[in-house]
C-alpha atoms as a PDB file:
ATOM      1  CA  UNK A   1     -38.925 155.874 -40.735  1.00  0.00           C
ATOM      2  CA  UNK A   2     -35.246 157.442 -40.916  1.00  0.00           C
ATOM      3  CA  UNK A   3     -33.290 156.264 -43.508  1.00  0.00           C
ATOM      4  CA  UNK A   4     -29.721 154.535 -42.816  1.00  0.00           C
ATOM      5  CA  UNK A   5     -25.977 156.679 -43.906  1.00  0.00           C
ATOM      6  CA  UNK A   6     -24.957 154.988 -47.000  1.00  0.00           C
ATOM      7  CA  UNK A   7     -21.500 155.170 -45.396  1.00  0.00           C
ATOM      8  CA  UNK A   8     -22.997 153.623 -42.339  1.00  0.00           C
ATOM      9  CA  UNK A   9     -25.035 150.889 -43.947  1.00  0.00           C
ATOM     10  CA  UNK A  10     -21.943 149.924 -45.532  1.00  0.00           C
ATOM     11  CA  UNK A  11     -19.998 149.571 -42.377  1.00  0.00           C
ATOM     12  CA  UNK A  12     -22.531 147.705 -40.664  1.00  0.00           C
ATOM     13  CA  UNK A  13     -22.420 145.550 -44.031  1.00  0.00           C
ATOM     14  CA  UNK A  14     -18.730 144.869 -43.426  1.00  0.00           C
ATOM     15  CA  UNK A  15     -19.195 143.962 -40.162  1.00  0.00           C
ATOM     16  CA  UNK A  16     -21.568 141.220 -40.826  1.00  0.00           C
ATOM     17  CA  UNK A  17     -19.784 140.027 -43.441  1.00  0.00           C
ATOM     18  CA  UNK A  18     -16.705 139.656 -40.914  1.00  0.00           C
ATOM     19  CA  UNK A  19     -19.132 137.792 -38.137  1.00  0.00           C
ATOM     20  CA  UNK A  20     -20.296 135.680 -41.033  1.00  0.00           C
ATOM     21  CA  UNK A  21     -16.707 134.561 -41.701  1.00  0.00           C
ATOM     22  CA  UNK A  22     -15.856 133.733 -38.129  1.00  0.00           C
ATOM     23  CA  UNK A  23     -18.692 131.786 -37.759  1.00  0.00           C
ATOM     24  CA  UNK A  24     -18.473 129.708 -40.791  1.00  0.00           C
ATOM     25  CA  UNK A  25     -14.551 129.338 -40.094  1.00  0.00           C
ATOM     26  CA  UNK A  26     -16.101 127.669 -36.227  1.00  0.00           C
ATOM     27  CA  UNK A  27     -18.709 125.552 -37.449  1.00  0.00           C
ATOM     28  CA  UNK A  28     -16.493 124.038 -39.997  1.00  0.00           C
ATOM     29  CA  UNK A  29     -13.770 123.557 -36.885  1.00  0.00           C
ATOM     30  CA  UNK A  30     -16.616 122.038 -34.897  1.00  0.00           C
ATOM     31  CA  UNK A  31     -17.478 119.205 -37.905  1.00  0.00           C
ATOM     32  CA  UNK A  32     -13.913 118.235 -38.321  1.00  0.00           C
ATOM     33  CA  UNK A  33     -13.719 117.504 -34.566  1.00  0.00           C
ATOM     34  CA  UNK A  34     -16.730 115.738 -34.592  1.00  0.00           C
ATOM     35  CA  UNK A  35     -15.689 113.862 -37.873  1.00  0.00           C
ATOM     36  CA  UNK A  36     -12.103 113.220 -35.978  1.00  0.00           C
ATOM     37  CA  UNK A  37     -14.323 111.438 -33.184  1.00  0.00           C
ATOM     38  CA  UNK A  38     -16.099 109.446 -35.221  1.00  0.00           C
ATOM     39  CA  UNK A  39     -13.863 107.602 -36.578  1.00  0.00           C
ATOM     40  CA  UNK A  40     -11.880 106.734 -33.439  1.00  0.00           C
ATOM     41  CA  UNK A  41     -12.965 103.865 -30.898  1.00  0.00           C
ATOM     42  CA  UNK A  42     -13.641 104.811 -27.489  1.00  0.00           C
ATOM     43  CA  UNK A  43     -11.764 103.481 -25.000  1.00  0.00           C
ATOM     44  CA  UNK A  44     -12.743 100.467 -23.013  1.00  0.00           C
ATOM     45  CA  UNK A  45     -12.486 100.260 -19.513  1.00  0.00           C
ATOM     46  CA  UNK A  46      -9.842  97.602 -18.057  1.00  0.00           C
ATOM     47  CA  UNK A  47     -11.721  94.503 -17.428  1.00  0.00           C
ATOM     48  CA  UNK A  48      -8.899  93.460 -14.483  1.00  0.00           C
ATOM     49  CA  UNK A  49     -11.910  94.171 -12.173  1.00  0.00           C
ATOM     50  CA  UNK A  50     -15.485  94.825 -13.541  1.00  0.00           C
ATOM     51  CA  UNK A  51     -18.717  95.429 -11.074  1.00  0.00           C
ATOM     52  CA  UNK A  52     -22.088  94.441 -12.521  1.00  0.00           C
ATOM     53  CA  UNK A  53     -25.257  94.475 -11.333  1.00  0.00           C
ATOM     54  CA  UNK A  54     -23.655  94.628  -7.346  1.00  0.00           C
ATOM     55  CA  UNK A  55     -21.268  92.227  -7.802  1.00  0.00           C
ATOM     56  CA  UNK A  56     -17.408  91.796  -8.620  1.00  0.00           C
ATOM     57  CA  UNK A  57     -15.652  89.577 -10.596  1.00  0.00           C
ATOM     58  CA  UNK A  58     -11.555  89.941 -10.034  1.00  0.00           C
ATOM     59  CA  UNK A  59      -9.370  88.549 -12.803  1.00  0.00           C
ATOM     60  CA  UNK A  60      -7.354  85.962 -10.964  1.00  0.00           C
ATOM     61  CA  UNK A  61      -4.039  86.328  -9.565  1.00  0.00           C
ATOM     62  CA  UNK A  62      -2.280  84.440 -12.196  1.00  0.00           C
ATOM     63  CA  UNK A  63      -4.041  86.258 -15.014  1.00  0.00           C
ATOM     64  CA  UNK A  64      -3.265  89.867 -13.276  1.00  0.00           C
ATOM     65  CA  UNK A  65       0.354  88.732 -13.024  1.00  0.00           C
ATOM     66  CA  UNK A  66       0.560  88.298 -17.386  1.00  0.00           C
ATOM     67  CA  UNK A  67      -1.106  91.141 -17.859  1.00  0.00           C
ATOM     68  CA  UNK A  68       1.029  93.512 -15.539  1.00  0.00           C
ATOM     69  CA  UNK A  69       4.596  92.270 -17.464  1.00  0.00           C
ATOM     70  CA  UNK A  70       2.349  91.967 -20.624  1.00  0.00           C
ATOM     71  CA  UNK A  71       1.406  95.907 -20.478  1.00  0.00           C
ATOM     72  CA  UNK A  72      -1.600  96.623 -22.607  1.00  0.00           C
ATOM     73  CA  UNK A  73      -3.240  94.818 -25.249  1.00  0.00           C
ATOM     74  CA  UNK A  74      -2.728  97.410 -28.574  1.00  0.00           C
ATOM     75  CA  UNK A  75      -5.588  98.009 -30.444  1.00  0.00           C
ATOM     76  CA  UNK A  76      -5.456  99.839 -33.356  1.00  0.00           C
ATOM     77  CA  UNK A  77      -8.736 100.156 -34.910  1.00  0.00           C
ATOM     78  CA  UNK A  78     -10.994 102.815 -36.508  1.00  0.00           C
ATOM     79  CA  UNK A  79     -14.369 102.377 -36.736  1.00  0.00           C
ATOM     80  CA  UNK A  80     -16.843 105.115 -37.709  1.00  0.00           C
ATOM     81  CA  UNK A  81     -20.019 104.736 -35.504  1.00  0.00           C
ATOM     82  CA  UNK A  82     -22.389 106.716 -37.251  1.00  0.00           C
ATOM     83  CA  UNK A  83     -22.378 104.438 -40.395  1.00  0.00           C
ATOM     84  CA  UNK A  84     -21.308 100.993 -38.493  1.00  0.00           C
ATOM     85  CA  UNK A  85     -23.533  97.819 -38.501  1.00  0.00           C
ATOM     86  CA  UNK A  86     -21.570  98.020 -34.904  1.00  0.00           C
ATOM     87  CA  UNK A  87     -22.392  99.543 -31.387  1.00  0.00           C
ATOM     88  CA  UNK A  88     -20.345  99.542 -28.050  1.00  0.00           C
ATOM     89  CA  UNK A  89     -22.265  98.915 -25.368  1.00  0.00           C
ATOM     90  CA  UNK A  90     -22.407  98.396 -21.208  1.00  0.00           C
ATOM     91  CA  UNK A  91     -20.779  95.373 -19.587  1.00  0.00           C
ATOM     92  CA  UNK A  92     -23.019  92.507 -19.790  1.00  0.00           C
ATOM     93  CA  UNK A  93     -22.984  89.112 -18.461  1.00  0.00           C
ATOM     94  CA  UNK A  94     -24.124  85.715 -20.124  1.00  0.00           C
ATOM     95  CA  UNK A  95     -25.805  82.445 -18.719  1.00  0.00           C
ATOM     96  CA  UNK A  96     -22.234  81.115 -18.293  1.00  0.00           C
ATOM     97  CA  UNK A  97     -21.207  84.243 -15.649  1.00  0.00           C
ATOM     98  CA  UNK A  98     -18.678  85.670 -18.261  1.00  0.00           C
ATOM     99  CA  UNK A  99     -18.731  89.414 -18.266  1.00  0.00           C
ATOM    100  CA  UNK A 100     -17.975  91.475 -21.767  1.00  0.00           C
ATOM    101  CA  UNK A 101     -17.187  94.536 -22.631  1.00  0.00           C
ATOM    102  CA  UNK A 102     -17.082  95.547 -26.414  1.00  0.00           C
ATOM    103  CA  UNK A 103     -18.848  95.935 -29.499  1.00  0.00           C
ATOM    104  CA  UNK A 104     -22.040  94.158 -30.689  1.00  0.00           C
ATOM    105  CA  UNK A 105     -23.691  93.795 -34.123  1.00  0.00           C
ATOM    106  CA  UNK A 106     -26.758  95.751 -34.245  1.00  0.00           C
ATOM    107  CA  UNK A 107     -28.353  93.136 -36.829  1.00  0.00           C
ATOM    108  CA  UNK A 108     -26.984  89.774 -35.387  1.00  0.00           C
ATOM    109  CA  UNK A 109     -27.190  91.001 -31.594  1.00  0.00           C
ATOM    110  CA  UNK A 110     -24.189  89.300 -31.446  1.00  0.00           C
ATOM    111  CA  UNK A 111     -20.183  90.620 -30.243  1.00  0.00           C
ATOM    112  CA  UNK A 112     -18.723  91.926 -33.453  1.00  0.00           C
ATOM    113  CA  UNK A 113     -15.226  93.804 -33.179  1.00  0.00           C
ATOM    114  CA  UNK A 114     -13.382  94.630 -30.564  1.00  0.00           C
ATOM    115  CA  UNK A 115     -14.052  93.388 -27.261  1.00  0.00           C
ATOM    116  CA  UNK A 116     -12.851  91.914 -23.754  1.00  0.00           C
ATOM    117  CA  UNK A 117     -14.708  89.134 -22.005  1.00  0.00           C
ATOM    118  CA  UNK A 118     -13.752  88.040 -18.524  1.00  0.00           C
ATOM    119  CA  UNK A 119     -14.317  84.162 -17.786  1.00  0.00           C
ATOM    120  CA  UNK A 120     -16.184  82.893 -14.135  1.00  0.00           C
ATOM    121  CA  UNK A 121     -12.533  81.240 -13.542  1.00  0.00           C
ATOM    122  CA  UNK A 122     -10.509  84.684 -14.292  1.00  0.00           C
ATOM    123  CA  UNK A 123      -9.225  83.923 -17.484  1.00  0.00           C
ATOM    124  CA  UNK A 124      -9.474  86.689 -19.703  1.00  0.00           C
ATOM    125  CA  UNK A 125     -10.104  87.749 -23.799  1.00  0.00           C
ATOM    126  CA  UNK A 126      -9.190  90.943 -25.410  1.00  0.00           C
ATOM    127  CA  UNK A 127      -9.329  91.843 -29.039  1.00  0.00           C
ATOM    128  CA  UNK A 128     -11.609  91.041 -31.738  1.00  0.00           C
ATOM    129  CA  UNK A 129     -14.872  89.303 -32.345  1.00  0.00           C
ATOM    130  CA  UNK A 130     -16.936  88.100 -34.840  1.00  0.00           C
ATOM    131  CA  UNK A 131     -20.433  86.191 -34.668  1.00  0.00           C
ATOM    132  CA  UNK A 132     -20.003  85.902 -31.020  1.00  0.00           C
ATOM    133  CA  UNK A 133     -16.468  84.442 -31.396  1.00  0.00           C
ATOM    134  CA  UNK A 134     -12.935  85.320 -31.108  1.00  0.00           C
ATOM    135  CA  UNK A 135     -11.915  86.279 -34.600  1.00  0.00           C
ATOM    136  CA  UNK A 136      -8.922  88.211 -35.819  1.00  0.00           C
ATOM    137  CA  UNK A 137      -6.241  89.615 -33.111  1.00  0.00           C
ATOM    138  CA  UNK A 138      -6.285  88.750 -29.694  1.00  0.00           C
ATOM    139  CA  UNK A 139      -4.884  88.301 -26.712  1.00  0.00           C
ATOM    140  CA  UNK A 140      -6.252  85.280 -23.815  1.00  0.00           C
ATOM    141  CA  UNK A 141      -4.566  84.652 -20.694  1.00  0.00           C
ATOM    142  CA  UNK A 142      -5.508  81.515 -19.277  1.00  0.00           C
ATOM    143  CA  UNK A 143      -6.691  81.073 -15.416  1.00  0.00           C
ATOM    144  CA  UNK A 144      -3.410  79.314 -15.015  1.00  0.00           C
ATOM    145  CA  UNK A 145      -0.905  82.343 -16.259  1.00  0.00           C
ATOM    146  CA  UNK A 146      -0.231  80.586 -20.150  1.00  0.00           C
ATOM    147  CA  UNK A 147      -1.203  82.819 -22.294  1.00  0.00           C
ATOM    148  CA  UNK A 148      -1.691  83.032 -26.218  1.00  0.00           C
ATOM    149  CA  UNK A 149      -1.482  86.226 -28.723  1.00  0.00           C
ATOM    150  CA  UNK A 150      -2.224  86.109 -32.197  1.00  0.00           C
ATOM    151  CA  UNK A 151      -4.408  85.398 -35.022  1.00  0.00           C
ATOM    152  CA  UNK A 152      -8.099  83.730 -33.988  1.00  0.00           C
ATOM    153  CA  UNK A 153     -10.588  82.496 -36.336  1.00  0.00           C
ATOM    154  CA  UNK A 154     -14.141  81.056 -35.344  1.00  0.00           C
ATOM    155  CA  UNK A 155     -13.356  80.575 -31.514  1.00  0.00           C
ATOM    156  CA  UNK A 156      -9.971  78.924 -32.110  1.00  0.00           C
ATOM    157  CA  UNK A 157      -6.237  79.649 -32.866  1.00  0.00           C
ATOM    158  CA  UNK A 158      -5.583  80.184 -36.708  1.00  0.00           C
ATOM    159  CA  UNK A 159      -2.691  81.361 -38.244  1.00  0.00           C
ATOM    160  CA  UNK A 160       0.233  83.427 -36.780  1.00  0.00           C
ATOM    161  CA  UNK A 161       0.109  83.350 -32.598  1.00  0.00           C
ATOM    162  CA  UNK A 162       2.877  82.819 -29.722  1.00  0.00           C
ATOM    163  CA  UNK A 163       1.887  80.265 -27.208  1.00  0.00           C
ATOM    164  CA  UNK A 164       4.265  80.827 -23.611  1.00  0.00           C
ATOM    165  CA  UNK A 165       3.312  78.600 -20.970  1.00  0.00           C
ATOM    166  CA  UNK A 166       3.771  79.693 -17.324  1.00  0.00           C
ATOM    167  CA  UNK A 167       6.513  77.361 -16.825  1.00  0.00           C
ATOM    168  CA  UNK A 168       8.345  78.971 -19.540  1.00  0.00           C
ATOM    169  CA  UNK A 169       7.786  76.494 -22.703  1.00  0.00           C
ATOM    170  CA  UNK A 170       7.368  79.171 -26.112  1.00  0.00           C
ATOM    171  CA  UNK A 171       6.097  77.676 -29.137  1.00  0.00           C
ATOM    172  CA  UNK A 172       5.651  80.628 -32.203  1.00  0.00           C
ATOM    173  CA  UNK A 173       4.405  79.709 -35.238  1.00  0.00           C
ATOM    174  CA  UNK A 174       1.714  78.876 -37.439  1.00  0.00           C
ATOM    175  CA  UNK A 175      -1.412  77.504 -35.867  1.00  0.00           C
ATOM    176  CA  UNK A 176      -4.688  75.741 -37.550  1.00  0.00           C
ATOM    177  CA  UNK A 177      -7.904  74.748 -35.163  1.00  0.00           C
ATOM    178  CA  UNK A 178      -6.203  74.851 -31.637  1.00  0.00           C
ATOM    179  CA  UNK A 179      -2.678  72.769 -32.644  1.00  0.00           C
ATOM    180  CA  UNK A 180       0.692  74.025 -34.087  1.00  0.00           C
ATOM    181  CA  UNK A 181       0.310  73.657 -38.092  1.00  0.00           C
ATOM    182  CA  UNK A 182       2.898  74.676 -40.423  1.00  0.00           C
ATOM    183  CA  UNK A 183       6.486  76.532 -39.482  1.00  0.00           C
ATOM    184  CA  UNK A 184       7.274  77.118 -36.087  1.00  0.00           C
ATOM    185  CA  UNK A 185       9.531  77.561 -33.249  1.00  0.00           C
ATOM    186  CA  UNK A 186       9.253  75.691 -30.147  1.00  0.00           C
ATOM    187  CA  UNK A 187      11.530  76.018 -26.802  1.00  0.00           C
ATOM    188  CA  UNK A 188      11.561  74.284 -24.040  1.00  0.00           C
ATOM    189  CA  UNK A 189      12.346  75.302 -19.954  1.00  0.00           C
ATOM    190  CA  UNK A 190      15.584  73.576 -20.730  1.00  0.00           C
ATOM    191  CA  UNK A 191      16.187  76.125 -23.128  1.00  0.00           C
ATOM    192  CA  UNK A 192      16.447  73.149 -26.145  1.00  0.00           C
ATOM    193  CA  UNK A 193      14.168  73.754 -29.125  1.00  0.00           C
ATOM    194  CA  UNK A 194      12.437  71.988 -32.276  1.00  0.00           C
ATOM    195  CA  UNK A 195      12.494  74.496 -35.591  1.00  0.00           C
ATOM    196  CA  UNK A 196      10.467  72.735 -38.310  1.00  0.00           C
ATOM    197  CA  UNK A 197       6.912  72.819 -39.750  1.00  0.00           C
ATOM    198  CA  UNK A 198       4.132  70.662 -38.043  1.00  0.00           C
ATOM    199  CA  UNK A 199       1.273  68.913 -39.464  1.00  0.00           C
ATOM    200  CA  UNK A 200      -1.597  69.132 -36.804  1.00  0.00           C
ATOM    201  CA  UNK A 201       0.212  69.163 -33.779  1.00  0.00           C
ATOM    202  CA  UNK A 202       2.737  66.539 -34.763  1.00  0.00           C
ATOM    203  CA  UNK A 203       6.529  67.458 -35.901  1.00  0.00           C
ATOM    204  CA  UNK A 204       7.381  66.792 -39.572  1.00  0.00           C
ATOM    205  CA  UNK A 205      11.415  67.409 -39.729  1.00  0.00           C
END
């Protein structure tokens, strides 16, 4: 046994106590990264064509049309996935040949958050979901290039949304169940237009 240089055992000590700091300063760089990711959605694919299972499913001409002057569907959501009752998972594809894409409830096994679901006819959903319904904001362009953006609740149009048809025809407004309800805006090809509130579709003044 040879003993250690008091000067150099204090070197050494200094030394170590530098590599310690380093290394503490990069794990705690490392968790904040990994906290950062956490708490930001990953990306989902476009759903303009999705393959499943060997086989393609285009969104139809009309829909592709919308969604190129349209640009992307903003989604500005945080969710953190190590704590969420929610999980993204593959593309899937129901009994009625629509494909989705999104976020499912864990408990309920059904699509919960944000999602996009691509219809057998090429109509197409984006945006949020809740007990296997559209539910908060979202965007659907219908197979015939009408198309709808707004506020959803249960499967059907509530609240704030713009309706623009492919002819041109713009209702925005207030919706409740599927049918203009409350104040809203609606203009014609002709360019003429109704201002006024609406009681279930019908115009009140």
């Amino acid at each position: 046994y040879t003993p250690i240089d008091p000067k150099r055992a204090h070197e050494l000590s200094n030394q170590f106590g530098k590599m310690s700091h380093y290394v503490i300063k990069l794990q705690s760089w490392y968790r904040g990264i990994k906290s950062r990711k956490i708490f930001m959605a990953p990306p989902l694919k476009p759903l303009a064509i999705i393959k499943y299972i060997g086989n393609s499913l285009r969104a139809n001409e009309e829909v592709q049309k919308v969604e190129a002057r349209l640009g992307p569907f903003e989604v500005n959501w945080d969710i953190n996935e190590a704590t969420s009752t929610l999980e993204l998972r593959k593309c899937s594809t129901d009994g009625n040949g629509c494909i989705y894409h999104g976020y499912w409830n864990k408990t309920t096994n059904m699509k919960e958050g944000y999602g996009q679901q691509l219809f057998p006819n090429g109509a197409k959903y984006e945006g949020f979901w809740k007990n296997g319904d559209f539910n908060g904001e979202g965007r659907f362009i219908y197979e015939t290039g009408d198309f709808y953006q707004g506020s959803w609740k249960e499967g059907q149009t509530n609240g704030e949304g713009i309706f623009i048809s492919k002819e041109g025809m713009k209702y925005n407004g207030q919706w409740r169940n599927n049918l203009h309800h409350g104040y809203g805006e609606e203009i014609w090809e002709d360019k003429s237009k109704f201002v006024g509130n609406y009681v279930d579709g019908r115009k009140e003044g």
